[in-house]
Protein backbone atom coordinates (compact mmCIF):
# COMPACT_ATOMS: atom_id res chain seq x y z
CA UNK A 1 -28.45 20.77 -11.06
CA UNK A 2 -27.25 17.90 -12.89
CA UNK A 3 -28.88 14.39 -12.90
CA UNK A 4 -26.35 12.26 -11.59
CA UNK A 5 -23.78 12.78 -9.08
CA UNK A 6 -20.27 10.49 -9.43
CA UNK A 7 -18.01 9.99 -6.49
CA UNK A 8 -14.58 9.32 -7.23
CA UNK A 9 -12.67 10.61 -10.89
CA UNK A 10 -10.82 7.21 -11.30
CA UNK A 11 -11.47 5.30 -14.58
CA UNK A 12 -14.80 3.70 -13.55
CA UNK A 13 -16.27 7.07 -12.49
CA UNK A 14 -14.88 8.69 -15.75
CA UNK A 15 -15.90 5.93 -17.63
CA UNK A 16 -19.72 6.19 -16.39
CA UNK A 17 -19.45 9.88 -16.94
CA UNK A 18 -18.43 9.58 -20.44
CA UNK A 19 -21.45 6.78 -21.00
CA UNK A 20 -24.01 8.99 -19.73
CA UNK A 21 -22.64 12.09 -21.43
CA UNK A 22 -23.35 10.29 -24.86
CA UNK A 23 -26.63 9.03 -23.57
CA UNK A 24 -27.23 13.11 -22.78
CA UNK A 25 -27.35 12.66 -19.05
CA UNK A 26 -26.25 15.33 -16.98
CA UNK A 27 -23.62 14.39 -14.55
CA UNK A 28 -21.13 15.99 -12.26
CA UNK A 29 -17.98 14.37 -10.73
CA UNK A 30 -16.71 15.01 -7.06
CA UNK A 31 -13.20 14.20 -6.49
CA UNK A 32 -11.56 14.57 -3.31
CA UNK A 33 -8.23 15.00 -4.28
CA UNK A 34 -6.53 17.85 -6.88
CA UNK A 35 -6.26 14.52 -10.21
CA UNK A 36 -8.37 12.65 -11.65
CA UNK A 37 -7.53 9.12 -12.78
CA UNK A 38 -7.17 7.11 -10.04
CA UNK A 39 -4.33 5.02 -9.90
CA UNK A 40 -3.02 5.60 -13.17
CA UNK A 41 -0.93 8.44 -13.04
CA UNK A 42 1.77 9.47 -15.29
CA UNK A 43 5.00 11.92 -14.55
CA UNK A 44 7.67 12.86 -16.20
CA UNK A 45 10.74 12.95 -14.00
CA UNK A 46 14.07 14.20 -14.93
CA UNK A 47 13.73 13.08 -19.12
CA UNK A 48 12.23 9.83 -17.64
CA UNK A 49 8.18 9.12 -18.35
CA UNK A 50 7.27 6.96 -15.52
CA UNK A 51 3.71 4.94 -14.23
CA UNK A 52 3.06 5.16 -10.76
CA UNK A 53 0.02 3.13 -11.64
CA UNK A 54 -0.92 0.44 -14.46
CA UNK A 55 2.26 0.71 -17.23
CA UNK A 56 -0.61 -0.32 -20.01
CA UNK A 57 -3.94 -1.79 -20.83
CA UNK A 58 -4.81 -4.97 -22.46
CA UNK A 59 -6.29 -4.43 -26.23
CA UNK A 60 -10.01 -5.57 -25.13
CA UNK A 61 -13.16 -4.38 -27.02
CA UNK A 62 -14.12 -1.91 -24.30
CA UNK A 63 -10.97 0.12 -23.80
CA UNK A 64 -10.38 0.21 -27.63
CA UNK A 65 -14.46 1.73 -27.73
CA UNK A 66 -13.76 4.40 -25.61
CA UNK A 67 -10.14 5.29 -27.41
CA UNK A 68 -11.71 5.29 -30.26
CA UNK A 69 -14.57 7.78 -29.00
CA UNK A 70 -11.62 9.86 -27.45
CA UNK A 71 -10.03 10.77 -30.59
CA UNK A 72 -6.52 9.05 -29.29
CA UNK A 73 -7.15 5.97 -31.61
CA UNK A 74 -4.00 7.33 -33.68
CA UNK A 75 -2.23 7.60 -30.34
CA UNK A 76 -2.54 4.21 -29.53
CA UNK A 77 1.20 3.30 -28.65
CA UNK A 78 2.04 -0.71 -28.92
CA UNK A 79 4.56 -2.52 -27.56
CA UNK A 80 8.06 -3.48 -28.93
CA UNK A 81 7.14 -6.32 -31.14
CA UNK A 82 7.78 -10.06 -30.54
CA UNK A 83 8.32 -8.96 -26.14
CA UNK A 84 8.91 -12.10 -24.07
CA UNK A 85 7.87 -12.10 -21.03
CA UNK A 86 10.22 -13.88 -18.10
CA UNK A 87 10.33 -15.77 -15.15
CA UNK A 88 12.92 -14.84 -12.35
CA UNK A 89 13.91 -18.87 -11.60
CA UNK A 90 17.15 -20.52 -9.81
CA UNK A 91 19.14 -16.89 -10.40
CA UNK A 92 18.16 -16.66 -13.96
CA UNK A 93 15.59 -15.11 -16.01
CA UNK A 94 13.89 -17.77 -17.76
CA UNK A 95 11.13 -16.76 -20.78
CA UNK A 96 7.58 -17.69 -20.22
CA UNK A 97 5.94 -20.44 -20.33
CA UNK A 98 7.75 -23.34 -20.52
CA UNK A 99 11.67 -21.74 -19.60
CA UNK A 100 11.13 -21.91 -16.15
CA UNK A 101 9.46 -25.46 -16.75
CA UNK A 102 11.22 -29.20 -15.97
CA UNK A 103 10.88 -32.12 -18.35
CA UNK A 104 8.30 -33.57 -15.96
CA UNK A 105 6.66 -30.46 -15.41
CA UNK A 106 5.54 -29.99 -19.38
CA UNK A 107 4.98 -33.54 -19.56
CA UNK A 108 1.57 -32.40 -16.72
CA UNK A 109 0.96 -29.64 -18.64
CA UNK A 110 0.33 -31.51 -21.72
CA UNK A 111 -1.78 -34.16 -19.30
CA UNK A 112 -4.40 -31.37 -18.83
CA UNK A 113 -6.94 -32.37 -21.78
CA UNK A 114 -7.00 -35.86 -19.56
CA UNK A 115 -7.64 -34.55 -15.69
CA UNK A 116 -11.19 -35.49 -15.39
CA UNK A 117 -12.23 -33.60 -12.25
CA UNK A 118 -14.14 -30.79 -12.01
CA UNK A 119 -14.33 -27.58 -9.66
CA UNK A 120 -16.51 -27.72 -6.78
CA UNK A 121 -17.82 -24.66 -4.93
CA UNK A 122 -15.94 -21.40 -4.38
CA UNK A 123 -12.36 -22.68 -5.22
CA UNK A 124 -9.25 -20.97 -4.92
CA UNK A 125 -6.56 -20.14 -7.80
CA UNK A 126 -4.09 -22.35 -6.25
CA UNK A 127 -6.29 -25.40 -5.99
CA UNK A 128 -7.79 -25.05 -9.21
CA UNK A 129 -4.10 -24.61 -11.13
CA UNK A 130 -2.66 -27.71 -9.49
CA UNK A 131 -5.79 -29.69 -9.92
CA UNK A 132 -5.70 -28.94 -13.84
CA UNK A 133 -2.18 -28.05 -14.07
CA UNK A 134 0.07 -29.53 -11.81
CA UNK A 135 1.77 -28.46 -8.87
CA UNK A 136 5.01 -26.77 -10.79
CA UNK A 137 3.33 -25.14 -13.70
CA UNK A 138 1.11 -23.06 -10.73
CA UNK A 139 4.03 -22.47 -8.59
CA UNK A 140 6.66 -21.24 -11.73
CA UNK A 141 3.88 -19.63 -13.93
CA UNK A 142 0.17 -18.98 -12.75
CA UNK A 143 1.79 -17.96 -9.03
CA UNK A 144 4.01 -15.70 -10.50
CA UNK A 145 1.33 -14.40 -13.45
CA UNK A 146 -1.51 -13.18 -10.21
CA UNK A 147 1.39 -11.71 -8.35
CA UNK A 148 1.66 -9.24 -11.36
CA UNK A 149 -2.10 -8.71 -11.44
CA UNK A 150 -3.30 -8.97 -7.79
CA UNK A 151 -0.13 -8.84 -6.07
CA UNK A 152 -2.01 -11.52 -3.53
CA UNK A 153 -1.77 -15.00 -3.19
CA UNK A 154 -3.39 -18.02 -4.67
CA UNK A 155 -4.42 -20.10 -1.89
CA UNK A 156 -6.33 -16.83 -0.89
CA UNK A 157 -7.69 -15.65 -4.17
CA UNK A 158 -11.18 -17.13 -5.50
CA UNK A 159 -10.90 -18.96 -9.03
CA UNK A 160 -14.68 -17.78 -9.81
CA UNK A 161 -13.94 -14.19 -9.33
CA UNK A 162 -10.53 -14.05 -10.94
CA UNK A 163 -10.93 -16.54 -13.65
CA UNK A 164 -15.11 -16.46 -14.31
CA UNK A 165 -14.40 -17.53 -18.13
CA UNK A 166 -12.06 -20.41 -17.57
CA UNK A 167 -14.32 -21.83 -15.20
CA UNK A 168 -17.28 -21.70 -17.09
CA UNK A 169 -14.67 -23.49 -19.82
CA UNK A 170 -13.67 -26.57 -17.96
CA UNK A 171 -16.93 -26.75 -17.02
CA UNK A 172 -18.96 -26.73 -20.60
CA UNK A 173 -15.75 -28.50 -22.40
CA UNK A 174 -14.28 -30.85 -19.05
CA UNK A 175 -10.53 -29.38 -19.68
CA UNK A 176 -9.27 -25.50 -20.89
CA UNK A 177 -7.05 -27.54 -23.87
CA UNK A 178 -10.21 -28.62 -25.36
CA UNK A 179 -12.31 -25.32 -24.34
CA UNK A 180 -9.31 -23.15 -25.73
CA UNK A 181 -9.26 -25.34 -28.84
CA UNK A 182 -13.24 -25.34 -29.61
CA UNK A 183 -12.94 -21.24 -29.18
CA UNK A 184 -10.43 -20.63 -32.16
CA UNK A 185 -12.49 -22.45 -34.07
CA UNK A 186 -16.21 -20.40 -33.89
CA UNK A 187 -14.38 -17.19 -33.20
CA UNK A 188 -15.92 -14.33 -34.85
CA UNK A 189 -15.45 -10.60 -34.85
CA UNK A 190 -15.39 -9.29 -31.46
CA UNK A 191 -17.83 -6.13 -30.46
CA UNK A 192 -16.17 -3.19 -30.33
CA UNK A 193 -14.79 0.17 -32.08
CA UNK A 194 -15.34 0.22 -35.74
CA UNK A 195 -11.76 -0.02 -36.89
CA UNK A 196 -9.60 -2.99 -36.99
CA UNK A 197 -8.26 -4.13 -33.94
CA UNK A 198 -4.36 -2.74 -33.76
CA UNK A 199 -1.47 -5.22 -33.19
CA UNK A 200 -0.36 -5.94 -29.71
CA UNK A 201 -2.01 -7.47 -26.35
CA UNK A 202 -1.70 -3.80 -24.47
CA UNK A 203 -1.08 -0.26 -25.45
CA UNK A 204 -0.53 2.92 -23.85
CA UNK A 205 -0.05 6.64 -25.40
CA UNK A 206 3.16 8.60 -26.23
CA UNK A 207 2.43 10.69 -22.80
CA UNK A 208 1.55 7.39 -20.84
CA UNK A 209 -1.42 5.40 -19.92
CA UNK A 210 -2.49 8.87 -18.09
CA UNK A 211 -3.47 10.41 -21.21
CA UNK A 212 -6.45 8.77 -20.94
CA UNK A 213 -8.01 9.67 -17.84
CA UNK A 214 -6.31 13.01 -18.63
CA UNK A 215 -8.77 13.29 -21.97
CA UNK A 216 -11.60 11.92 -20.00
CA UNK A 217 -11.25 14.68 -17.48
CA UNK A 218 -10.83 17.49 -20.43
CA UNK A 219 -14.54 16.82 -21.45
CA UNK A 220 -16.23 15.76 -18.53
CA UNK A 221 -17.72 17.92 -15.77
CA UNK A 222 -15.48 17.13 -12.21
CA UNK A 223 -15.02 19.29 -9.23
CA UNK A 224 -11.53 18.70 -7.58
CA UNK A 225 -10.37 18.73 -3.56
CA UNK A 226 -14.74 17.56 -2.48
CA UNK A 227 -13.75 15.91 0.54
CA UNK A 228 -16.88 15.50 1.78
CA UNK A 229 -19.17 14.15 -1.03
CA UNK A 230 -22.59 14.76 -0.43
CA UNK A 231 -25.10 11.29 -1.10
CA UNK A 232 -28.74 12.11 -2.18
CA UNK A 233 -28.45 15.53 -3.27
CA UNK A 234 -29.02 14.02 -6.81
CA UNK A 235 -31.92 12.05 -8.39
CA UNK A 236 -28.90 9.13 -8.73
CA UNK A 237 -25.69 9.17 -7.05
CA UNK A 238 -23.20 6.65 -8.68
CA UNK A 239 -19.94 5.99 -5.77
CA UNK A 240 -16.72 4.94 -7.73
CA UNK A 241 -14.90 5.98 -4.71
CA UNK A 242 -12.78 3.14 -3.40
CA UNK A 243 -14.22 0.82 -0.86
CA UNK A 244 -13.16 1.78 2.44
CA UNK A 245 -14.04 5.30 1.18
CA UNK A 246 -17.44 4.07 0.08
CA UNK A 247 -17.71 2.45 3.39
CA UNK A 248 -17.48 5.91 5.09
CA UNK A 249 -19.37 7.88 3.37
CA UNK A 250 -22.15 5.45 3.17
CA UNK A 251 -21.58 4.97 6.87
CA UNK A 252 -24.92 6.84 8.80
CA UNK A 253 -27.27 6.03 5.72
CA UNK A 254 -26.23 2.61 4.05
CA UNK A 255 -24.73 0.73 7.73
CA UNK A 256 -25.12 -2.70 5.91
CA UNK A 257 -23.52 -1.94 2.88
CA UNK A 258 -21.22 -0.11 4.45
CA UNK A 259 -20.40 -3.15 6.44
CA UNK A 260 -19.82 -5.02 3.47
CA UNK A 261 -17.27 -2.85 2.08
CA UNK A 262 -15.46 -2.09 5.25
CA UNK A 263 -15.01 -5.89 4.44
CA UNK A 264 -12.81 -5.49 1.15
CA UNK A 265 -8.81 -6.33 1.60
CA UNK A 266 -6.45 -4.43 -0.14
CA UNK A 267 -2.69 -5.27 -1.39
CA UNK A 268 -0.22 -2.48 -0.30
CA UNK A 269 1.98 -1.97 -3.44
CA UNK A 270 5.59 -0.30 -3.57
CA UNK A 271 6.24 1.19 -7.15
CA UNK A 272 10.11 2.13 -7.33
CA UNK A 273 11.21 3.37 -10.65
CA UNK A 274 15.21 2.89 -11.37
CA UNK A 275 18.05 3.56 -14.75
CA UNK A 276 20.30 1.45 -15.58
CA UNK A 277 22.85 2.08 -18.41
CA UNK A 278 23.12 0.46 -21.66
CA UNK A 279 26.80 0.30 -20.96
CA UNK A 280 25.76 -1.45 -17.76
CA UNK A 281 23.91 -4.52 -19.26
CA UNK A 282 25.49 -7.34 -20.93
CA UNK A 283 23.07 -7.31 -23.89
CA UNK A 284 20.68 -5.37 -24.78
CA UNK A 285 17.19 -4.72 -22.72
CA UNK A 286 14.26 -6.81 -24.34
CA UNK A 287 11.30 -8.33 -23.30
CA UNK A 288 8.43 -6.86 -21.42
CA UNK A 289 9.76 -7.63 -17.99
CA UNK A 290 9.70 -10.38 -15.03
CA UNK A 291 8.26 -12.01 -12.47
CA UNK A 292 9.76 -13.50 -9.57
CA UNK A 293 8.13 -16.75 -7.28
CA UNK A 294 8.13 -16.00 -4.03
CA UNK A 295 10.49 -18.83 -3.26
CA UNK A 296 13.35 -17.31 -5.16
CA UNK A 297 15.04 -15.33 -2.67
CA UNK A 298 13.58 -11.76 -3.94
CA UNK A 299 11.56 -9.78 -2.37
CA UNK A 300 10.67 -7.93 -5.80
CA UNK A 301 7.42 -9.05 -7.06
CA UNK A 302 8.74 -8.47 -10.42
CA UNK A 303 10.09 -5.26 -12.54
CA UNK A 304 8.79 -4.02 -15.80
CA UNK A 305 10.77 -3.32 -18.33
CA UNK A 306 9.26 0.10 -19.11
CA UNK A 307 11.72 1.22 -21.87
CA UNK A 308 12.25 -1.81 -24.08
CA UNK A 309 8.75 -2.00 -23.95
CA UNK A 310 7.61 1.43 -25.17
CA UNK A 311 9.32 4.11 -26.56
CA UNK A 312 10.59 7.72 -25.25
CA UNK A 313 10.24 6.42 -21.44
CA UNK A 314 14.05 6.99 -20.81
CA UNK A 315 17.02 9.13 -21.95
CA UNK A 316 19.80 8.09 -24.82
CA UNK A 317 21.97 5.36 -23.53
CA UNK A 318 19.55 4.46 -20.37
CA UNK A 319 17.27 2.05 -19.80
CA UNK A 320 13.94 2.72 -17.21
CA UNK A 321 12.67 -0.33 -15.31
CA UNK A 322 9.32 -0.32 -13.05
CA UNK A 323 9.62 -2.40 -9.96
CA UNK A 324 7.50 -3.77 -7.38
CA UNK A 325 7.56 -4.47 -3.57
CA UNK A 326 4.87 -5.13 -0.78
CA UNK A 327 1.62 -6.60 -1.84
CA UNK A 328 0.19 -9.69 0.14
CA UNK A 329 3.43 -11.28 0.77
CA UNK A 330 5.23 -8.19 2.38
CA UNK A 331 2.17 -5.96 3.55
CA UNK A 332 4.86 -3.96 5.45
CA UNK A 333 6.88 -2.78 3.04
CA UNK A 334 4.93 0.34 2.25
CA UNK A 335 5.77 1.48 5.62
CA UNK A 336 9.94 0.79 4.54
CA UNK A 337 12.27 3.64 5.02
CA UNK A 338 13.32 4.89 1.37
CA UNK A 339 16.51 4.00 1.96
CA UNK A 340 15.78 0.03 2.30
CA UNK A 341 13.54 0.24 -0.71
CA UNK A 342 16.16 1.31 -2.42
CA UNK A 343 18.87 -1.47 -1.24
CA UNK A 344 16.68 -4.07 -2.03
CA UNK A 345 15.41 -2.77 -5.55
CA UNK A 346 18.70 -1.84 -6.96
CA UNK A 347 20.63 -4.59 -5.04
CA UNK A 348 17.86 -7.28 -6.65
CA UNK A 349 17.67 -5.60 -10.57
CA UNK A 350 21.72 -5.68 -10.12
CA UNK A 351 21.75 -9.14 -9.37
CA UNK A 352 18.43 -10.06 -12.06
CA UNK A 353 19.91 -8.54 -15.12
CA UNK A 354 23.75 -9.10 -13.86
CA UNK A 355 24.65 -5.18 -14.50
CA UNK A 356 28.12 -4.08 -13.85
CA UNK A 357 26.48 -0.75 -12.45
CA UNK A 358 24.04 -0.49 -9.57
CA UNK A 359 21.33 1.26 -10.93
CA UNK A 360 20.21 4.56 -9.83
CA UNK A 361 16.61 5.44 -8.23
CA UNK A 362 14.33 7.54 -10.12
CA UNK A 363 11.38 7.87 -8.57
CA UNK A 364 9.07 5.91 -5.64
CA UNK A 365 5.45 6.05 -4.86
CA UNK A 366 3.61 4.36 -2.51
CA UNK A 367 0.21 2.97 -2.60
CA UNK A 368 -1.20 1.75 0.43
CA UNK A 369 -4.27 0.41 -0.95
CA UNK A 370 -3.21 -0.38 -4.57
CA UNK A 371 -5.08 -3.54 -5.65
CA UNK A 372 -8.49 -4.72 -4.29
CA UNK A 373 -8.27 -8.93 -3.34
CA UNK A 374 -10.71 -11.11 -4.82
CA UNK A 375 -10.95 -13.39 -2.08
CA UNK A 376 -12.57 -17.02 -1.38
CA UNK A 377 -16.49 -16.04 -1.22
CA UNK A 378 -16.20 -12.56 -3.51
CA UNK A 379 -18.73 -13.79 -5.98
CA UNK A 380 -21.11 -14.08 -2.72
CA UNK A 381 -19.96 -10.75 -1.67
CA UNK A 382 -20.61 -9.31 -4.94
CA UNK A 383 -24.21 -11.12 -4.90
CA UNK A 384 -24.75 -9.21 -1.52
CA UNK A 385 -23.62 -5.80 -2.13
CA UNK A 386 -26.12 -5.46 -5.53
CA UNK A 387 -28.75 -6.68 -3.06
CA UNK A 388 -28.18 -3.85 -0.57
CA UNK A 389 -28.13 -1.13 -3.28
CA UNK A 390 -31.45 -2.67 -4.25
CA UNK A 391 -32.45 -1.00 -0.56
CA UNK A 392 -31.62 2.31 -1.60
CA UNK A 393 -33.41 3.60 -5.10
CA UNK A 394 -30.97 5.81 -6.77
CA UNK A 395 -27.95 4.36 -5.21
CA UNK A 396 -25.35 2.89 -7.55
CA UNK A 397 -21.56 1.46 -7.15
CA UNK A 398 -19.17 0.86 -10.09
CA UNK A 399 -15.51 0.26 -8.97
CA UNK A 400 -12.50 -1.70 -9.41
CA UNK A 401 -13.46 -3.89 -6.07
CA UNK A 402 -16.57 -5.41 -8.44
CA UNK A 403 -15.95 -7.76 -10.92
CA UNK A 404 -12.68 -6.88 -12.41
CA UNK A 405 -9.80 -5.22 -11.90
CA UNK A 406 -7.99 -4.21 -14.91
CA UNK A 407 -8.28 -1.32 -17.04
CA UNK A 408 -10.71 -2.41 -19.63
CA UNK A 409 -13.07 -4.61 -16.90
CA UNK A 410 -13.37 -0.70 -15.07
CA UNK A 411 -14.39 0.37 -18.37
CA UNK A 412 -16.83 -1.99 -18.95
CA UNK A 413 -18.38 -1.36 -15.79
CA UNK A 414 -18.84 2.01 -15.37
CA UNK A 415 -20.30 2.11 -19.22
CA UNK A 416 -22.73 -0.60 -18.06
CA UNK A 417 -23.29 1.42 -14.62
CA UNK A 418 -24.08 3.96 -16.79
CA UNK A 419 -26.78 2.46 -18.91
CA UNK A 420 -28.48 1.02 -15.83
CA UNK A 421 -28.42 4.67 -14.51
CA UNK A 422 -30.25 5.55 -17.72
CA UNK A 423 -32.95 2.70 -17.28
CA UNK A 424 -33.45 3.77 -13.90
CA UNK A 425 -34.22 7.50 -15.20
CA UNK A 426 -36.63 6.13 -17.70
CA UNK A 427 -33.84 7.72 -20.04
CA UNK A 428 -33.27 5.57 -23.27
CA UNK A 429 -30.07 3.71 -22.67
């Protein structure tokens, strides 16, 4: 029997798996569905290599660390080089930061170093841009910038959760020009895998961001299609399951922390992969993709631009974009007949990038619970939930729904779930 059983094969159960594996814990991984990996998933449709999930992962010190220990280091696939990123704004697309930005709008911006308030409490994303930044740089650029991450909205998100680091910035330095500025200079060499750190600010693989989950799963011990995971059979269970799973299963034994993650909101998402033709665009595909403010008349969060960005993702002479519907804004759209998803996505690429062609669909998936919200009062939330496992020796959560969201922050956390597990076995971490 092994030491530790992990609920859910996403990348923070895999992750904590790995950890303990090179600490020499035993531990075995129940899965309730035939995959692992979570939301990143990777097919290959029709010559076409598409994400359903994340398209890459950002270059931080943890993600690198566990490439590294993978053996895909010499996979590591980066972007296109010098890949602007753009702003959907008054029927253009406009390159970020300042394309999307007014005279009087930049002229704010560069007022930031002289705002001398301060946050106060548990503020949201929204306040805390306009406060520092101005009203139009949060509304054309930071707005735009969560809808890609979160797919939620400002006014709702907490600045704390989201944004811990900046925070702590404007509050050690009084404004993130001079915080930003004092950082470059006392940088040093970051913590991570021995080799230098590869150019680029995300990566994926030649076969997608799902090789890695997919070499995860190669060397780790998981049993597939457990719909019923068993809690306590196992001198430490770790759940990685997603919250309103967690909720359930710790239902009858865990009611208040079950509570507590019955409590966690999730963004729908609509991912809707199209082709366009290179004959179709009026110059050629570059950039990593855009975003689109919800006041522009879209109702496409945004689109990737999955082939400029990476190579091999599409045929000769076609172009693969990654688009995006639902999230807090349009909840409802993952319940949208096919048919309307495909209006709208085509219909709004068509008119983005001005193609002669419509383009054609490739693939759709459907996520219903896609991106955990890191709502006003999540850092108390947070605070609560570690004091309920406290309750229950043995007990442990790591998960997206924590503190962080992306790739490398699931990483992070199920390698330091996994060390805690090891302290808790008297096991040397």
């Amino acid at each position: 029997m092994p030491d530790v059983t992990i609920i859910g094969a996403g990348i923070s159960g895999l992750s904590c798996a790995w950890t303990l594996k090179q600490l020499g814990i035993d531990a075995t991984i129940l899965e309730a569905t035939p995959r692992a990996g979570g939301v990143i998933r990777t097919e290959k449709i029709g010559g076409y290599l598409v994400e359903a999930g994340p398209n890459s992962f950002q270059a931080a010190a943890p993600a690198l660390q566990l490439v590294e220990e993978l053996g895909l280091w010499d996979d590591l696939l980066p972007p296109a080089p010098h890949a602007p990123r753009f702003i959907y704004w008054d029927g253009k697309l406009r390159k970020f930061p300042f394309g999307p930005l007014t005279f009087s709008g930049i002229l704010r911006l560069l007022r930031e170093p002289f705002i001398r308030s301060k946050s106060s409490g548990d503020e949201s994303v929204r306040d805390f841009f306009v406060r520092r930044l101005g009203r139009q740089a949060h509304d054309r650029l930071v707005a735009p910038a969560l809808t890609g991450i979160y797919a939620g909205k400002t006014d709702n998100l907490s600045m704390v959760a989201v944004f811990p680091k900046i925070v702590e910035m404007e509050s050690e330095h009084g404004s993130l020009t001079r915080a930003f500025l004092s950082t470059l200079r006392r940088r040093g060499k970051p913590a991570g895998p021995s080799r230098p750190k590869p150019k680029g600010a995300v990566f994926s693989f030649p076969d997608g961001v799902g090789a890695l989950p997919k070499r995860l799963a190669e060397q780790l011990s998981i049993q597939y299609n457990v719909a019923d995971a068993p809690i306590g059979n196992t001198p430490v269970t770790v759940v990685a399951a997603p919250a309103y799973l967690a909720a359930d299963l710790l239902q009858h034994r865990q009611r208040e922390l079950a509570a507590l993650l019955k409590k966690i909101q999730y963004a729908p998402m609509v991912t809707a992969a199209v082709t366009v033709g290179d004959d179709s665009l009026n110059q050629p595909l570059q950039g990593f993709g855009f975003l689109a403010p919800r006041n522009q008349g879209l109702h496409m969060l945004g689109s990737l631009f999955s082939s400029a960005l990476f190579p091999d993702r599409a045929p000769q002479g076609q172009q693969l974009l990654t688009c995006f519907l639902g999230g807090m804004f349009e909840p409802d759209a993952i319940d949208w007949p096919d048919a309307r998803v495909w209006e709208i996505i085509c219909t709004e690429i068509k008119t983005a990038l001005h193609t002669s062609e419509m383009p054609k669909p490739v693939a759709l998936f459907r996520q219903p619970h896609a991106i955990p919200q890191y709502n006003v009062g999540h850092e108390g939330w947070v605070i609560a939930v570690k004091e309920e496992l406290k309750k229950t020796p043995g007990l442990f959560i790591t998960a997206n729904y924590l503190e962080g969201v992306s790739v490398p922050a699931c990483i992070e956390q199920g390698g330091r779930t996994a060390r805690a597990v090891a302290e808790y076995l008297g096991r040397r971490a």
